[in-house]
PDB file of N, CA and C in Angstrom:
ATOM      1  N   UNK A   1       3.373  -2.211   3.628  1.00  0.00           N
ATOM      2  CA  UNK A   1       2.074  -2.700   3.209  1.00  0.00           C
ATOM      3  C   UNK A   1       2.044  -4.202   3.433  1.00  0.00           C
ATOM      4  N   UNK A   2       1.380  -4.808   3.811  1.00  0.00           N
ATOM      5  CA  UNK A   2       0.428  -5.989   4.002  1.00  0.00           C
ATOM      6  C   UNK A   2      -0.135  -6.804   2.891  1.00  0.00           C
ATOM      7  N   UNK A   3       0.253  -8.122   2.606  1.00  0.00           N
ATOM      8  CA  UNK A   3       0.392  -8.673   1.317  1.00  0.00           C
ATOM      9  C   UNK A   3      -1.498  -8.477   1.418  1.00  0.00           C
ATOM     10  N   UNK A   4      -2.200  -9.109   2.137  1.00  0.00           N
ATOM     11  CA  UNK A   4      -4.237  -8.889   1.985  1.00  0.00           C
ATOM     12  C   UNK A   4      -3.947  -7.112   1.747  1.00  0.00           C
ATOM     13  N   UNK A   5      -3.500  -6.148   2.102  1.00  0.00           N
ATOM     14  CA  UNK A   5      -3.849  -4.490   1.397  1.00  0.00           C
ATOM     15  C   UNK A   5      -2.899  -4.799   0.074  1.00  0.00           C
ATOM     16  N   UNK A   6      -2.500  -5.442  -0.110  1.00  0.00           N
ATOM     17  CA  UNK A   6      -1.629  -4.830  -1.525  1.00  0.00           C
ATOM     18  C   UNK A   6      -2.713  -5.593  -2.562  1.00  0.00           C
ATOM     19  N   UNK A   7      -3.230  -6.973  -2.321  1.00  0.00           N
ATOM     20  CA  UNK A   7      -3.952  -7.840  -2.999  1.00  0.00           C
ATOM     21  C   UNK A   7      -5.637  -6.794  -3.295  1.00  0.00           C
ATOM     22  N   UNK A   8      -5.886  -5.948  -2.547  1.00  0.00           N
ATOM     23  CA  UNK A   8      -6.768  -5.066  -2.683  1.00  0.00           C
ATOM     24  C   UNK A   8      -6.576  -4.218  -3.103  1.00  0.00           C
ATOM     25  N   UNK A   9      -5.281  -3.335  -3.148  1.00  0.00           N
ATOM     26  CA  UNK A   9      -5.037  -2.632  -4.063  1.00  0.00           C
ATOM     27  C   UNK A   9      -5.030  -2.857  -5.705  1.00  0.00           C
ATOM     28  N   UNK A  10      -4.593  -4.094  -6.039  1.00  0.00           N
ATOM     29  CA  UNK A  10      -3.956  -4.937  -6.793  1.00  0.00           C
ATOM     30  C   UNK A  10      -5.661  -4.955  -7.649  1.00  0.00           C
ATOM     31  N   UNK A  11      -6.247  -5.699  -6.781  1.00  0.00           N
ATOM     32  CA  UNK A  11      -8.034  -5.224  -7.188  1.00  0.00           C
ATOM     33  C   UNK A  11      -8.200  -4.397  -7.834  1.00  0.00           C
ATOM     34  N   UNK A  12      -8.417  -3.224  -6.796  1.00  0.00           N
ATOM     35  CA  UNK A  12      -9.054  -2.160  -7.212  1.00  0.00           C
ATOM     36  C   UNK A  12      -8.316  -1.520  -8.820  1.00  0.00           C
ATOM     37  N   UNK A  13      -6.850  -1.474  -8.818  1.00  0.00           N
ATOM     38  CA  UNK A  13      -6.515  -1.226  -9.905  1.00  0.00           C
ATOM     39  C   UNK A  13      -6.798  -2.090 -11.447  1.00  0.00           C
ATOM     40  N   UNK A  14      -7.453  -3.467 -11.089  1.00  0.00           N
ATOM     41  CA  UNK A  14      -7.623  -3.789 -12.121  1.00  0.00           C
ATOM     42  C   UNK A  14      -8.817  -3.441 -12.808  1.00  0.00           C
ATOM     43  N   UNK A  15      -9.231  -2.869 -11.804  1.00  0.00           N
ATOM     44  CA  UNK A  15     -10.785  -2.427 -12.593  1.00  0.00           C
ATOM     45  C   UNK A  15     -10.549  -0.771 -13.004  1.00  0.00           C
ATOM     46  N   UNK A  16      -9.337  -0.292 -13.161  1.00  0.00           N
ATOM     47  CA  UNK A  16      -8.908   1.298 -13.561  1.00  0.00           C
ATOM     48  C   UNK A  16      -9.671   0.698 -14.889  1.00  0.00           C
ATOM     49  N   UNK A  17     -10.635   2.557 -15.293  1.00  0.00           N
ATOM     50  CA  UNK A  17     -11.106   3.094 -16.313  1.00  0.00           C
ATOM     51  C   UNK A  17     -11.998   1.748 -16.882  1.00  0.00           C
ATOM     52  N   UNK A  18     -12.761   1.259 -15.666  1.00  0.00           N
ATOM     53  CA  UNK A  18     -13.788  -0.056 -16.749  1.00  0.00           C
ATOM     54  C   UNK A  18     -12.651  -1.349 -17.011  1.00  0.00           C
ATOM     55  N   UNK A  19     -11.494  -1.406 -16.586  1.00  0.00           N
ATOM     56  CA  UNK A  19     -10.872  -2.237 -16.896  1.00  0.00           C
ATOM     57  C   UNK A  19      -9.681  -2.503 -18.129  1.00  0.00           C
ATOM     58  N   UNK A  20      -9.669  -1.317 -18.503  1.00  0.00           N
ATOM     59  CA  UNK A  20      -8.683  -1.332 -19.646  1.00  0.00           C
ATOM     60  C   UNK A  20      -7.155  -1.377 -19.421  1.00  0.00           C
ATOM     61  N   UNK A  21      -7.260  -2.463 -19.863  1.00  0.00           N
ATOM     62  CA  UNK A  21      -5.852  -3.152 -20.024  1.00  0.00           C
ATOM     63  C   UNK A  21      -4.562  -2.722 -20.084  1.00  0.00           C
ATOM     64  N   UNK A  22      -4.728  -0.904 -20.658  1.00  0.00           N
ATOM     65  CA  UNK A  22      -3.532   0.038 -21.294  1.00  0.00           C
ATOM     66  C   UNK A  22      -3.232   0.750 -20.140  1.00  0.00           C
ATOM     67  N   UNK A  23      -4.580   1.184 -19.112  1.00  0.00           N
ATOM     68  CA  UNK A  23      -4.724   1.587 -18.146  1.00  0.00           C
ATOM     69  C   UNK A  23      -3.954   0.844 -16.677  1.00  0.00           C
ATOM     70  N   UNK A  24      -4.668  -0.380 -16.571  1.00  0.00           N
ATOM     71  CA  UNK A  24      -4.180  -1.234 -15.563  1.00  0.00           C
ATOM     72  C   UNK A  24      -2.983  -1.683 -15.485  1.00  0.00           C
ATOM     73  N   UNK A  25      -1.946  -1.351 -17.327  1.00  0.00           N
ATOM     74  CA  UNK A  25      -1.014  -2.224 -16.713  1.00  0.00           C
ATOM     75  C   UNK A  25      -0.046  -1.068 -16.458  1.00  0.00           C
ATOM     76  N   UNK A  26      -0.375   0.692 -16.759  1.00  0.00           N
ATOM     77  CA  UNK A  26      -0.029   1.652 -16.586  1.00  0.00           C
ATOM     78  C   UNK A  26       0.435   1.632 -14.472  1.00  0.00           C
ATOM     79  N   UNK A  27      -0.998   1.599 -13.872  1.00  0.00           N
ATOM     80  CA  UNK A  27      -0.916   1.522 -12.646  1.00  0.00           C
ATOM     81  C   UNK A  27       0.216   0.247 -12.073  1.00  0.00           C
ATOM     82  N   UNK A  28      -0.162  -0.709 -12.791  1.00  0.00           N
ATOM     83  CA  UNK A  28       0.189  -2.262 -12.052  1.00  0.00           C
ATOM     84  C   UNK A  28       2.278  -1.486 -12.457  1.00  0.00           C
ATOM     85  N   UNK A  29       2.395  -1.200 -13.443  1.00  0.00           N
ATOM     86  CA  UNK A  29       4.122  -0.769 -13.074  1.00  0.00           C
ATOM     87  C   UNK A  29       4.770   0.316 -12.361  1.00  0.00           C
ATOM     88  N   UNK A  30       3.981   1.206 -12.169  1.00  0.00           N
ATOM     89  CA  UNK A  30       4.071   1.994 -11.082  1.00  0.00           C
ATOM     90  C   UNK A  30       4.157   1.275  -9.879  1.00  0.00           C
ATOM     91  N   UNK A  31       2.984   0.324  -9.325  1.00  0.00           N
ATOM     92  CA  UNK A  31       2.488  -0.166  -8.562  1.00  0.00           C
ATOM     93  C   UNK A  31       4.086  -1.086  -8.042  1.00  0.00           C
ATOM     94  N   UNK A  32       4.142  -1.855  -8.760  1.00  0.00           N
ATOM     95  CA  UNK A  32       5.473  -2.299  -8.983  1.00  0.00           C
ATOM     96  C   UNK A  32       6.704  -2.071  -8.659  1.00  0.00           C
ATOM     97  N   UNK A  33       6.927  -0.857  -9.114  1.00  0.00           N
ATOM     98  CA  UNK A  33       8.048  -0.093  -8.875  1.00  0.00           C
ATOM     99  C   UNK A  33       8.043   0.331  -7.597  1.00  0.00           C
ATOM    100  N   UNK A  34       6.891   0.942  -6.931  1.00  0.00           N
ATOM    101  CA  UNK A  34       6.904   1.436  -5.670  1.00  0.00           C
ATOM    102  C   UNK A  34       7.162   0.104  -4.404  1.00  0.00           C
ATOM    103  N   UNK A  35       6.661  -0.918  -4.981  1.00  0.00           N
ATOM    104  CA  UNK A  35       6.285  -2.015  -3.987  1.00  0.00           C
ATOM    105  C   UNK A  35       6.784  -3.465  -5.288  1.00  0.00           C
ATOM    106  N   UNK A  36       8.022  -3.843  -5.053  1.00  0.00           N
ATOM    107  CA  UNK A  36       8.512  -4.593  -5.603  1.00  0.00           C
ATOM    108  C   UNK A  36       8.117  -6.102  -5.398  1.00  0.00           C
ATOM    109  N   UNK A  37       8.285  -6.247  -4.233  1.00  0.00           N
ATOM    110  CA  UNK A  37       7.814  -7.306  -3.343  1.00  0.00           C
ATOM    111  C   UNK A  37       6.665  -7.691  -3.450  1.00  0.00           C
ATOM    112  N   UNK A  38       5.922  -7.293  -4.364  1.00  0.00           N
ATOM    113  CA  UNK A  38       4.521  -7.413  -4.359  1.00  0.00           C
ATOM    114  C   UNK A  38       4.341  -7.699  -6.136  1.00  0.00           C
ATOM    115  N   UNK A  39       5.323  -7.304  -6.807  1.00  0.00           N
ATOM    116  CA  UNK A  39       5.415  -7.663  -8.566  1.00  0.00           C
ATOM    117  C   UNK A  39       5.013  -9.317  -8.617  1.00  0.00           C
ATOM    118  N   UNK A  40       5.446  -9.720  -8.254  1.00  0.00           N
ATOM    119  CA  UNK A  40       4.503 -11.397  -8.710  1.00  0.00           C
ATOM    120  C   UNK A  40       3.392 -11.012  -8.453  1.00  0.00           C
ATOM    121  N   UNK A  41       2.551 -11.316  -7.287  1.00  0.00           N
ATOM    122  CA  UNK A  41       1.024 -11.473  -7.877  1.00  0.00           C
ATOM    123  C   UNK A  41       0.193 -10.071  -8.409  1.00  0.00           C
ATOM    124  N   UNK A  42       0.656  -9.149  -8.735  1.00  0.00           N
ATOM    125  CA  UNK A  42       0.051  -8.066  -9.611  1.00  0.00           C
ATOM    126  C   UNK A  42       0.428  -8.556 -11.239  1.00  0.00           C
ATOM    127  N   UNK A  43       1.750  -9.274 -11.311  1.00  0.00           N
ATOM    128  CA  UNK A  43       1.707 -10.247 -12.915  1.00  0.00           C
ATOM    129  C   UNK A  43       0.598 -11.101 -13.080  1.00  0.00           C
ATOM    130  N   UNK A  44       0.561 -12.024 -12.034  1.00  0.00           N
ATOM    131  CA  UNK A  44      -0.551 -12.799 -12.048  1.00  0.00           C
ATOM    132  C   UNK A  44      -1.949 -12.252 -12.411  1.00  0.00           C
ATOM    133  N   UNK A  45      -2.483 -11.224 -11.497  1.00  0.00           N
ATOM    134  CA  UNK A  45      -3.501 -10.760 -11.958  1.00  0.00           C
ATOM    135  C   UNK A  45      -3.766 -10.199 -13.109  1.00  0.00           C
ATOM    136  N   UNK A  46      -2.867  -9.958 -13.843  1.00  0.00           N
ATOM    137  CA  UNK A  46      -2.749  -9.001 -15.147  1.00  0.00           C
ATOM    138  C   UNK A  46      -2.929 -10.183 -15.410  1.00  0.00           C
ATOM    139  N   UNK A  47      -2.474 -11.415 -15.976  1.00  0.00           N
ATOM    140  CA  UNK A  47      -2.587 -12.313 -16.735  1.00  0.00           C
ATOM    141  C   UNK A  47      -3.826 -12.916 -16.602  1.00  0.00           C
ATOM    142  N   UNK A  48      -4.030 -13.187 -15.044  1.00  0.00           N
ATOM    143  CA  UNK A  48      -5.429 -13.689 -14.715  1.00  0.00           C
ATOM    144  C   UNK A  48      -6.793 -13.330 -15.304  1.00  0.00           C
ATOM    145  N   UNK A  49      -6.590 -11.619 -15.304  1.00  0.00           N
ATOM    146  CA  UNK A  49      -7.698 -10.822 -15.986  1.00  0.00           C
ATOM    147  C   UNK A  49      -7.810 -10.862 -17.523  1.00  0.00           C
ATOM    148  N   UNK A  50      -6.446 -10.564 -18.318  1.00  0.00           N
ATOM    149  CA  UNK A  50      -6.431 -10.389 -19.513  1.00  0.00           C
ATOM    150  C   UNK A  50      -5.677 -11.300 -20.158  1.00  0.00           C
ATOM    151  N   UNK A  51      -5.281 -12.575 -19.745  1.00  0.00           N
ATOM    152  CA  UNK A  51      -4.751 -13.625 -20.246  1.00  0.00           C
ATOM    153  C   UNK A  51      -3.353 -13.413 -21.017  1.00  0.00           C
ATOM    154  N   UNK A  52      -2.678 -12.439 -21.007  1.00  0.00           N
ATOM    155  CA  UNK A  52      -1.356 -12.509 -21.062  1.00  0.00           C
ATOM    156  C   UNK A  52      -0.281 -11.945 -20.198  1.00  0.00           C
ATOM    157  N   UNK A  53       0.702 -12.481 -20.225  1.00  0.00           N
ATOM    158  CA  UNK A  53       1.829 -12.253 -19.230  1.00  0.00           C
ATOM    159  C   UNK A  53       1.875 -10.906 -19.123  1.00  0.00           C
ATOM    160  N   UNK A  54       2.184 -10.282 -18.089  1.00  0.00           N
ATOM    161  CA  UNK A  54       2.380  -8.644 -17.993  1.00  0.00           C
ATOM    162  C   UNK A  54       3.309  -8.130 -18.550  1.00  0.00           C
ATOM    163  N   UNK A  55       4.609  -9.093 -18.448  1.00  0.00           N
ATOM    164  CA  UNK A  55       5.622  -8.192 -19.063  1.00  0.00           C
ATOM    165  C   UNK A  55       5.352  -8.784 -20.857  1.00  0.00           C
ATOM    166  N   UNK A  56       4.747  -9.375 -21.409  1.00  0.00           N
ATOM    167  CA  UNK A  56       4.517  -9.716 -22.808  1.00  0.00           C
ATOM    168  C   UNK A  56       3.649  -8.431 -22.958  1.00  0.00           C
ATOM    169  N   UNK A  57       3.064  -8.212 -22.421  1.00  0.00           N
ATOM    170  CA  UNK A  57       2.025  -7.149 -22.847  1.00  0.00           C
ATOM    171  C   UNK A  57       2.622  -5.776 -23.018  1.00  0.00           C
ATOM    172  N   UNK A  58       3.452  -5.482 -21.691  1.00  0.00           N
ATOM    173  CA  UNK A  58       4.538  -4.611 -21.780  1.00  0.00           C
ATOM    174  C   UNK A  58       5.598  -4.351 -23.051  1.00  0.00           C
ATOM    175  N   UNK A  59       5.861  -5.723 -23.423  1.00  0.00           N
ATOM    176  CA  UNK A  59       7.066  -5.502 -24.488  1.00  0.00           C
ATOM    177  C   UNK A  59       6.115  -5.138 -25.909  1.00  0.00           C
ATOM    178  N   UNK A  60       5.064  -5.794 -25.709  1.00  0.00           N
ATOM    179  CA  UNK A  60       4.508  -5.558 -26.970  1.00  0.00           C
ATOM    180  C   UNK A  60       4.034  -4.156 -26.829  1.00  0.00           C
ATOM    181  N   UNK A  61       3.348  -3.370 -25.722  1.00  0.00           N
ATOM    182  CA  UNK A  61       3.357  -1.845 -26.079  1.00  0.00           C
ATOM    183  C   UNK A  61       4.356  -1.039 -26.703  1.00  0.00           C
ATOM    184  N   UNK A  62       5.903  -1.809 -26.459  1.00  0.00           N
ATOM    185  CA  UNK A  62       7.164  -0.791 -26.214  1.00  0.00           C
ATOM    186  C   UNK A  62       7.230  -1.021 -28.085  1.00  0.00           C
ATOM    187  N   UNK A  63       6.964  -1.714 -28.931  1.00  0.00           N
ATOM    188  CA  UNK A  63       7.050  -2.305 -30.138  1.00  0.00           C
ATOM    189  C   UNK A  63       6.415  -1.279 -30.721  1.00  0.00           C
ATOM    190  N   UNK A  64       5.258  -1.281 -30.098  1.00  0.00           N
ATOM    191  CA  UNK A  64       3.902  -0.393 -30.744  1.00  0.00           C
ATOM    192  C   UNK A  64       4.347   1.370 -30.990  1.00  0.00           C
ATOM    193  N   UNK A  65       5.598   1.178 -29.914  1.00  0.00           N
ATOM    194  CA  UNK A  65       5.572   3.002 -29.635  1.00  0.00           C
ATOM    195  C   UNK A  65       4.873   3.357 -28.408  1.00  0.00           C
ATOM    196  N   UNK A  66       4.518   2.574 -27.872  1.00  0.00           N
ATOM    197  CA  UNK A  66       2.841   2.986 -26.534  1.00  0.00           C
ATOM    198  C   UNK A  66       3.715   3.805 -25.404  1.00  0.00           C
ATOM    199  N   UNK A  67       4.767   3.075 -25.432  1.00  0.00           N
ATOM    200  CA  UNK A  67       5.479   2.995 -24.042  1.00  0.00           C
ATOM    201  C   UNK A  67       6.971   3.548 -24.004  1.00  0.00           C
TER     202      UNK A  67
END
């Protein structure tokens, strides 16, 4: 993949289910996992969109039980 297709992917997933946050960051670690090389700016955008770090958001689901 092509850093401009991953940055569109990266998009499109942030707008999963209206944009929910529980949702997007569901995709964005998958996303991740499949395509490593590409984990910085899918953090960025998570943060960009919802103003906290991805993996903060992450640890705080795992606290919650979410995850």
């Amino acid at each position: 993949m092509k850093k401009e297709e991953a940055e569109k992917v990266i998009k499109i997933m942030l707008s999963a289910d209206g944009g929910c946050k529980y949702c997007v960051s569901d995709l964005l670690r998958l996303f991740s996992t499949e395509f490593p090389e590409y984990r910085k700016p899918a953090k960025t955008a998570f943060k960009d969109k919802f103003g906290i770090e991805f993996e903060d958001f992450l640890k705080e689901q795992e606290g919650k039980g979410l995850k």
